[in-house]
Protein backbone atom coordinates (compact mmCIF):
# COMPACT_ATOMS: atom_id res chain seq x y z
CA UNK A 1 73.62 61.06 -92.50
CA UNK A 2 75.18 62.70 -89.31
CA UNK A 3 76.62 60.73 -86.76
CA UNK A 4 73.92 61.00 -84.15
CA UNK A 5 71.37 59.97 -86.91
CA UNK A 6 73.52 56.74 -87.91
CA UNK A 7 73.77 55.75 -84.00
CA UNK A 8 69.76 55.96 -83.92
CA UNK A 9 69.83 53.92 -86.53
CA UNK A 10 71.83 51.40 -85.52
CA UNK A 11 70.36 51.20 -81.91
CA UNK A 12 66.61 51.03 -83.49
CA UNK A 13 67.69 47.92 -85.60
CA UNK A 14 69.58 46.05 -83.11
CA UNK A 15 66.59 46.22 -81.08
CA UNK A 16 63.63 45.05 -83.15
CA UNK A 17 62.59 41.15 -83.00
CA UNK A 18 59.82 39.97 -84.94
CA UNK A 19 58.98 42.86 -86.74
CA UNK A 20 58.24 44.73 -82.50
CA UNK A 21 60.38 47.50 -81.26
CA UNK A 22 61.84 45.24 -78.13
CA UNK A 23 63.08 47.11 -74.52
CA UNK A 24 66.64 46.23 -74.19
CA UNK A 25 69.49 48.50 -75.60
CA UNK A 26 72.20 46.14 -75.06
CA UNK A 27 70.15 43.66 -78.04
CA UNK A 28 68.74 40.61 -77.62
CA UNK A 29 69.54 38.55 -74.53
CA UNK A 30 72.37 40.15 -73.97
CA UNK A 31 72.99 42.79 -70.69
CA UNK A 32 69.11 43.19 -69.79
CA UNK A 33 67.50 39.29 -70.95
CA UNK A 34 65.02 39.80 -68.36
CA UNK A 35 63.96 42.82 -69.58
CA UNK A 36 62.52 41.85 -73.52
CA UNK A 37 59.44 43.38 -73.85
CA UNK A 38 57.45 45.40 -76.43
CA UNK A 39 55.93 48.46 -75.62
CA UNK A 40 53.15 49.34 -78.80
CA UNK A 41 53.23 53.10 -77.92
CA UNK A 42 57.05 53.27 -78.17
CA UNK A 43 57.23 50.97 -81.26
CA UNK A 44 54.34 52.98 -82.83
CA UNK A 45 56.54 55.99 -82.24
CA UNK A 46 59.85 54.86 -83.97
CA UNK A 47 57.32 54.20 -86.54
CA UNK A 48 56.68 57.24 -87.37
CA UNK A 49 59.94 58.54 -87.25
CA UNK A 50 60.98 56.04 -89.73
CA UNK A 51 58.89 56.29 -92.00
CA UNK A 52 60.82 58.79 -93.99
CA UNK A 53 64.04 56.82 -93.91
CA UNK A 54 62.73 53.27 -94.02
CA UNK A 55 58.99 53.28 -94.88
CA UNK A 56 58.79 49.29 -95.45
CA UNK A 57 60.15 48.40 -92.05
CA UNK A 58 58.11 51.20 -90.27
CA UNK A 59 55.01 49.93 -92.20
CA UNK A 60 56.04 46.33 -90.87
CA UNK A 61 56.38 47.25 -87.31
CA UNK A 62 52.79 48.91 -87.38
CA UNK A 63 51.27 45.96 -89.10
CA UNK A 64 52.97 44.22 -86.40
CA UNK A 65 51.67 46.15 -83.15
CA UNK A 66 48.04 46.48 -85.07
CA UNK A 67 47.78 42.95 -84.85
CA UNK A 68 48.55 42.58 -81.19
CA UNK A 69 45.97 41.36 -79.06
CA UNK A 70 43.95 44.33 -77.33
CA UNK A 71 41.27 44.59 -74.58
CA UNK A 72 37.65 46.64 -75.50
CA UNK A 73 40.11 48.01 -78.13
CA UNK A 74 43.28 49.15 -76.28
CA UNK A 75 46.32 47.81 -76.38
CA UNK A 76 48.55 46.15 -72.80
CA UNK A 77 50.62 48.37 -71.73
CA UNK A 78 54.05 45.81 -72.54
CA UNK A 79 53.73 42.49 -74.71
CA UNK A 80 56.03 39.39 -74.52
CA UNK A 81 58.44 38.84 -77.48
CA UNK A 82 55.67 36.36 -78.63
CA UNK A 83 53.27 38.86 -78.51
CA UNK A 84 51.19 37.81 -75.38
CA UNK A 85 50.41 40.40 -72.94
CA UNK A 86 52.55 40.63 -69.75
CA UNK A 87 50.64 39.16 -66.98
CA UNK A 88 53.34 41.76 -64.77
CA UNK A 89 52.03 44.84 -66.48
């Protein structure tokens, strides 16, 4: 695995909580706590890129995101870590 492969890696799994794809490159509470959200389109997408390289955790975060709470159908835009929509979005 090249380096720039191992760093997406590493940056992907530092920043999932709960099984969701969180907003916050510094990890959890660290540099951006105000700033923990989960965005389904952006989880859904490092989804599918890893499903070649770790298809159990990309099957978990889709389970995950599928089970959010939607309106008529479509997802919130941004979810708290608990999986409530943001009122702010």
């Amino acid at each position: 695995m090249n380096g720039l492969l191992k760093l997406a890696h590493k940056t992907i799994k530092e920043n999932i909580f709960h099984d969701r794809v969180v907003a916050a490159f510094e990890g959890l509470g660290i540099e951006h706590k105000e700033y923990l959200h989960v965005w389904p389109r952006d989880s859904l997408m490092v989804a599918l890129e890893l499903k070649n390289s770790n298809p159990l955790l990309a099957k978990k975060i889709v389970e995950t995101i599928l089970s959010l709470p939607t309106e008529n159908g479509l997802f919130y835009q941004r979810y708290e870590l608990d999986g409530t929509p943001d009122a702010k979005a």
